[in-house]
C-alpha atoms as a PDB file:
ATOM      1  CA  UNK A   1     -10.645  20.016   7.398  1.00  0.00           C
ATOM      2  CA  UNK A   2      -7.725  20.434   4.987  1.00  0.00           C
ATOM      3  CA  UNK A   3      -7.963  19.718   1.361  1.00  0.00           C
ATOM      4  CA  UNK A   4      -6.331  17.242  -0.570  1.00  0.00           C
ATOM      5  CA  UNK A   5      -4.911  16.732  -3.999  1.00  0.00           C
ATOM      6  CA  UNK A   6      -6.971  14.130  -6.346  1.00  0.00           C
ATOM      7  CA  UNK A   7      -5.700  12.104  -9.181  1.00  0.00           C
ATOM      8  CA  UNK A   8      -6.532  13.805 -12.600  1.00  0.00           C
ATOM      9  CA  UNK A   9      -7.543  10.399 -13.887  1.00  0.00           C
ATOM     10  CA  UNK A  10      -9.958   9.491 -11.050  1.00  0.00           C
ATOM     11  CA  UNK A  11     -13.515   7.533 -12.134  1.00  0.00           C
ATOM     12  CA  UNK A  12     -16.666   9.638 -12.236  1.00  0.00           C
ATOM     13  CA  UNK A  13     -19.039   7.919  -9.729  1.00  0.00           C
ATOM     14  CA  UNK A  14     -21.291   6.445 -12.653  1.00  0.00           C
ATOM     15  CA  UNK A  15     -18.588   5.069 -14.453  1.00  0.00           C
ATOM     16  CA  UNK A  16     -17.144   3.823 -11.268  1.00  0.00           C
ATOM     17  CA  UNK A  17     -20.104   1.755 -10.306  1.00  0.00           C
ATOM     18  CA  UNK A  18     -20.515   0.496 -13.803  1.00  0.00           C
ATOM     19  CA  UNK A  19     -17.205  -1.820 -12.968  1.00  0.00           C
ATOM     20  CA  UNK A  20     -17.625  -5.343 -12.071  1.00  0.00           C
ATOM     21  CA  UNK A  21     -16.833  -5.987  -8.363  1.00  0.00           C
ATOM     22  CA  UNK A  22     -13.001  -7.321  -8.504  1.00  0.00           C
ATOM     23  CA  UNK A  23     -12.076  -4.374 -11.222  1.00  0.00           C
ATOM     24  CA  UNK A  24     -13.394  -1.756  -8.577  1.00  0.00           C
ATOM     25  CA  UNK A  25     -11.443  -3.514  -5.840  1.00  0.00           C
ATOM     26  CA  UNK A  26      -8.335  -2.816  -8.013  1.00  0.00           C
ATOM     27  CA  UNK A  27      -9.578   0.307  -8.756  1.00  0.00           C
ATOM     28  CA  UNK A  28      -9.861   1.526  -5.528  1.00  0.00           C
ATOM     29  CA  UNK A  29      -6.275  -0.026  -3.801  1.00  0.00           C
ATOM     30  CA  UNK A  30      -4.911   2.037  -6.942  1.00  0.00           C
ATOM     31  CA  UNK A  31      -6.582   5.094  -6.654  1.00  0.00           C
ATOM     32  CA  UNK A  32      -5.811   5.294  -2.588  1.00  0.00           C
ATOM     33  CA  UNK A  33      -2.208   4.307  -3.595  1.00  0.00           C
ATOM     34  CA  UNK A  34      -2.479   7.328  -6.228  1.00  0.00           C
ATOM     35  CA  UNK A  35      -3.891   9.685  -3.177  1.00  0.00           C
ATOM     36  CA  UNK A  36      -1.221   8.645  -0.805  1.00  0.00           C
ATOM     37  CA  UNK A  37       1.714   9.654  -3.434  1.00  0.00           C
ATOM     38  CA  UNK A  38       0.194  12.767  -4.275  1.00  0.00           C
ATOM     39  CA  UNK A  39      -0.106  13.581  -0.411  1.00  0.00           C
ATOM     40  CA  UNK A  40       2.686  13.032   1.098  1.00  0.00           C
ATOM     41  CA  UNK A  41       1.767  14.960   3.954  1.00  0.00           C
ATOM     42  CA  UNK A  42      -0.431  12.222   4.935  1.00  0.00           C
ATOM     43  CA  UNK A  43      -4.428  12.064   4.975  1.00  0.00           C
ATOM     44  CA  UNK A  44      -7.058  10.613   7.041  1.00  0.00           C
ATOM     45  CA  UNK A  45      -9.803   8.790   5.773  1.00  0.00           C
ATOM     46  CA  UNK A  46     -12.316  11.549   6.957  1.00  0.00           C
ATOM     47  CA  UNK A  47     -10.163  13.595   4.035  1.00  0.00           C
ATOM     48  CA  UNK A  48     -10.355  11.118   1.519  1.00  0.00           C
ATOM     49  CA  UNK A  49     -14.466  10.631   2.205  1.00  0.00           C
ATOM     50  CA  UNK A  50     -14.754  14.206   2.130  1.00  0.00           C
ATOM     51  CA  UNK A  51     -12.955  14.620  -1.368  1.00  0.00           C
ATOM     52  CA  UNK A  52     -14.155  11.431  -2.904  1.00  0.00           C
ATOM     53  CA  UNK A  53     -17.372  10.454  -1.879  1.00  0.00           C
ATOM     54  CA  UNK A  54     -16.317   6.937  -0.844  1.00  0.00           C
ATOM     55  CA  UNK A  55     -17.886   5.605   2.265  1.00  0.00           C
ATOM     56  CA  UNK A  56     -15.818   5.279   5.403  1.00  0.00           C
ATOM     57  CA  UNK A  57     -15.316   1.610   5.617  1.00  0.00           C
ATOM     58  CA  UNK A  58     -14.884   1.527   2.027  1.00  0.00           C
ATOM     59  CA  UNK A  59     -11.344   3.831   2.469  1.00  0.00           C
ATOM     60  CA  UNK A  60     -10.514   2.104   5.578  1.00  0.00           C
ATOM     61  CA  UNK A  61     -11.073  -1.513   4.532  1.00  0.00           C
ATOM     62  CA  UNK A  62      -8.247  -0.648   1.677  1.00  0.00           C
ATOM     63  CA  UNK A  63      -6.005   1.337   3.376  1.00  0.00           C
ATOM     64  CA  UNK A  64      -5.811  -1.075   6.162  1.00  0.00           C
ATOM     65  CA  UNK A  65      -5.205  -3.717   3.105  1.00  0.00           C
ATOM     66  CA  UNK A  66      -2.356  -1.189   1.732  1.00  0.00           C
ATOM     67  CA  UNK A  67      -1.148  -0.797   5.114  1.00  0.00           C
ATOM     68  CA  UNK A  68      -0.483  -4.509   6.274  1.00  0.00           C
ATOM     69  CA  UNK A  69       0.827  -5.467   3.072  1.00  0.00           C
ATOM     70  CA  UNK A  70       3.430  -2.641   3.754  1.00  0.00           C
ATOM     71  CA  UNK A  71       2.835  -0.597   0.206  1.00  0.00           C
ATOM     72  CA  UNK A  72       1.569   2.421   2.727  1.00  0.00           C
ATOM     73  CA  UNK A  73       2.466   3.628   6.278  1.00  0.00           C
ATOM     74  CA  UNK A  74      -0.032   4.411   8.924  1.00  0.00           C
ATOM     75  CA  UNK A  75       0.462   6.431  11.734  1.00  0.00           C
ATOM     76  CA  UNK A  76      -1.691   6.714  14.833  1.00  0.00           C
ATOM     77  CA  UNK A  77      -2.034   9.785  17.293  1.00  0.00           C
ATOM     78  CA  UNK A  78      -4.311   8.864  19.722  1.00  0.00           C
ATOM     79  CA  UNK A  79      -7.683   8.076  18.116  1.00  0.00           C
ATOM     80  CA  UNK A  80      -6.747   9.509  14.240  1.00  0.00           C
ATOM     81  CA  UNK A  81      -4.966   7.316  11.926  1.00  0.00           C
ATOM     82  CA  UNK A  82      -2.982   9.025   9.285  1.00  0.00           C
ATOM     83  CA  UNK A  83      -1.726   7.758   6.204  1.00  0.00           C
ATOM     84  CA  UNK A  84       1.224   8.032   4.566  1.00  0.00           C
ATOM     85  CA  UNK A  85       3.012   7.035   1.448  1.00  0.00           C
ATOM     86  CA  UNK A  86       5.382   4.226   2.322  1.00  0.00           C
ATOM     87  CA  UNK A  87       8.409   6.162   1.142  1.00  0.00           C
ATOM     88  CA  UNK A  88      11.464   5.694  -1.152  1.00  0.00           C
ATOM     89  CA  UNK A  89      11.393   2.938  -2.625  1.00  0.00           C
ATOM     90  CA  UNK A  90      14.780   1.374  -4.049  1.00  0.00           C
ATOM     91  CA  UNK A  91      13.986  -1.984  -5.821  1.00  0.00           C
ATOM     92  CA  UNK A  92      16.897  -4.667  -5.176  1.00  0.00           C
ATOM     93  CA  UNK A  93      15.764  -8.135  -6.840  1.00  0.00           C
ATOM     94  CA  UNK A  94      13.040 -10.464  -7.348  1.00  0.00           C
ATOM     95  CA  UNK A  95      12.629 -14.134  -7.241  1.00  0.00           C
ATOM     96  CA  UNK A  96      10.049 -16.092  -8.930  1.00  0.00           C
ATOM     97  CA  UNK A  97       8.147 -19.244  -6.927  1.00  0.00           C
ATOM     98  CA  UNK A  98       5.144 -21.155  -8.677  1.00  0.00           C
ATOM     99  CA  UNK A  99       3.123 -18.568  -9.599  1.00  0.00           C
ATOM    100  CA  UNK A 100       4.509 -15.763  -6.936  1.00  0.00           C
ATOM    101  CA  UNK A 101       7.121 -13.494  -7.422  1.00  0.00           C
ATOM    102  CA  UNK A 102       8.891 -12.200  -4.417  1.00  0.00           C
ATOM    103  CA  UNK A 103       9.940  -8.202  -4.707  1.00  0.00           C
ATOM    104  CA  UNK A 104      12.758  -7.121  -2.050  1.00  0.00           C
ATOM    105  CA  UNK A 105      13.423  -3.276  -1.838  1.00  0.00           C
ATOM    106  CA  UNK A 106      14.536  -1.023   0.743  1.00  0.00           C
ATOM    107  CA  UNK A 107      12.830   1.811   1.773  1.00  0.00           C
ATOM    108  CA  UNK A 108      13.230   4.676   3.564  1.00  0.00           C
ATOM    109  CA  UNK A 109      10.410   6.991   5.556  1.00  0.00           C
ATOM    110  CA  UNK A 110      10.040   9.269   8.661  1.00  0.00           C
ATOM    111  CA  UNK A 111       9.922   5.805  10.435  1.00  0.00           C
ATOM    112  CA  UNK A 112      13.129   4.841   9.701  1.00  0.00           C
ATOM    113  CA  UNK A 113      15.283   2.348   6.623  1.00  0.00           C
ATOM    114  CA  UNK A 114      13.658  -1.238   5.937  1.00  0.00           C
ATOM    115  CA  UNK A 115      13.775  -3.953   4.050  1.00  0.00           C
ATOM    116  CA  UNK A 116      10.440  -4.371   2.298  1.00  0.00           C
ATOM    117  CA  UNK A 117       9.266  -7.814   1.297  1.00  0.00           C
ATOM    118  CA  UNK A 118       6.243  -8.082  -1.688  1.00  0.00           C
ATOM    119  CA  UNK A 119       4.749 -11.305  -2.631  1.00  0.00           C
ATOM    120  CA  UNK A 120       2.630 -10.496  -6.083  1.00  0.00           C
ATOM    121  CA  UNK A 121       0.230 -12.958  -7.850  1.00  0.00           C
ATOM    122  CA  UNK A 122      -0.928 -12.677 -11.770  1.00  0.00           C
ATOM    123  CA  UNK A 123      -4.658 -11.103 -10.954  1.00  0.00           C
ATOM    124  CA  UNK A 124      -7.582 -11.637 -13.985  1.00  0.00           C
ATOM    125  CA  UNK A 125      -6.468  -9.105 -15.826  1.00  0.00           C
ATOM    126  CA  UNK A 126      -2.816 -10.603 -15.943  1.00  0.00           C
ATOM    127  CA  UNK A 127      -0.885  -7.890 -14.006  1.00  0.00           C
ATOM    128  CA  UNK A 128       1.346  -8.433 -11.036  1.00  0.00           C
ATOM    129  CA  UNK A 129      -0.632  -7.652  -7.687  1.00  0.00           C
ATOM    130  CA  UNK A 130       0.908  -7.600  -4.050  1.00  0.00           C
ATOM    131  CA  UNK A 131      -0.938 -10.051  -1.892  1.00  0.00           C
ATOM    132  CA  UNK A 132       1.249  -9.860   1.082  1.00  0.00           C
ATOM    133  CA  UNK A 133       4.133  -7.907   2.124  1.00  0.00           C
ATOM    134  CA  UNK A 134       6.278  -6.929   5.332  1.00  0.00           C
ATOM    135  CA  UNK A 135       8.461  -4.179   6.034  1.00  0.00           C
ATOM    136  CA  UNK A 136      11.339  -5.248   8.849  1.00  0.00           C
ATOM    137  CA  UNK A 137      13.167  -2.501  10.153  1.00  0.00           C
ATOM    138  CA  UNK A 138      17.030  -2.596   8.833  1.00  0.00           C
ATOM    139  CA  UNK A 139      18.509  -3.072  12.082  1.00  0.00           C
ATOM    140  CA  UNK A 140      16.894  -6.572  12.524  1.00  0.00           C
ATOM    141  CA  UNK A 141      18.400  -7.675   9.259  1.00  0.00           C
ATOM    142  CA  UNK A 142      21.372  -9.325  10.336  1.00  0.00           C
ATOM    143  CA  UNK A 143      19.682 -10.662  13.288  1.00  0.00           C
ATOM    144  CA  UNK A 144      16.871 -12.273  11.356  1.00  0.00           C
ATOM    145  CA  UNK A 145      19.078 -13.665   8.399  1.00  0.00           C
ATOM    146  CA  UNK A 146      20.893 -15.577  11.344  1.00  0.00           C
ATOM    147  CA  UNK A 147      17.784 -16.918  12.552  1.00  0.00           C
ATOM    148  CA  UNK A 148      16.608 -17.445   9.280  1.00  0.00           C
ATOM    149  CA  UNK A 149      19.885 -19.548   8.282  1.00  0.00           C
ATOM    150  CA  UNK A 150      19.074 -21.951  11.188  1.00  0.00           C
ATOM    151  CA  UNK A 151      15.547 -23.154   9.259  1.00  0.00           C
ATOM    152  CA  UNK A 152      17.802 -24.973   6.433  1.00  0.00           C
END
C-alpha cells in the first residue's frame, strides 16, 4: 500500500486521548482535512489507518462528515472510496443569519467548477465551524437561481 504524507503537527496518541470528546472530534475533521491537502493524490481510509493508527470507522465516520458537507471530494471505483481534497477554492462573499454565517465560493476539481455553499456555527471554543454545506455543479446555477426566484 502506498505511503502518505502526515501533518508535522499531528497529536501523539497519548496526548490525543487526553482531549475531551468534542476537542478530539475537531481534532480529527482537522487533521483528515490537513491529510487530504497534503495528498492531493487522494487516499483511502485503509492509508490513513495504516499511517495513523485511527480505527476504520473512526476515518470513515469523518470523512463521510467532510464529504457531505462538501469541504472534501470522494470518489468511488467500484468497492474503494478515495478521497480527495475538494479543490480550489475561490471565496466570493458571506452573509450572516442568527448565529450562522453562510460562505459562497467556487471551486474547481477533476469533477468539474461549482458553486460551494458553507453554513458555519460559533463551536465552544468560539471558532467558525461548517455544519452543512453543498457543492452544485456551475451549470445548474442559472437554472436553480430561476427556481429559486419563484420561492419569494
Amino acid at each position: 500500500m502506498a505511503k502518505i504524507n502526515l501533518p508535522k503537527d499531528m497529536l501523539q496518541k497519548e496526548t490525543f486521548k487526553t482531549l475531551p470528546a468534542k476537542e478530539k472530534e475537531e481534532y480529527l475533521s482537522n487533521l483528515l482535512k490537513k491529510v487530504l491537502d497534503i495528498n492531493p493524490e487522494g487516499v483511502t481510509i485503509s492509508q490513513i489507518k495504516e499511517a495513523t493508527g485511527l480505527t476504520y470507522s473512526t476515518i470513515w465516520h469523518h470523512l463521510e462528515v467532510l464529504s457531505c458537507t462538501a469541504q472534501a471530494l470522494k470518489v468511488s471505483h467500484g468497492n474503494i472510496d478515495v478521497y480527495y481534497p475538494s479543490g480550489k477554492v475561490d471565496h466570493l462573499n458571506d452573509y450572516a443569519k442568527g448565529k450562522a454565517l453562510y460562505a459562497v465560493s467556487t471551486v474547481e476539481n477533476s469533477q468539474g467548477k461549482f458553486v460551494c455553499i458553507h453554513e458555519k456555527k460559533e463551536n465552544r471554543s468560539g471558532n467558525q465551524r461548517v455544519c452543512s454545506g453543498v457543492s452544485v455543479p456551475i451549470e445548474l446555477i442559472d437554472n436553480l437561481v430561476k427556481t429559486l426566484g419563484k420561492v419569494k
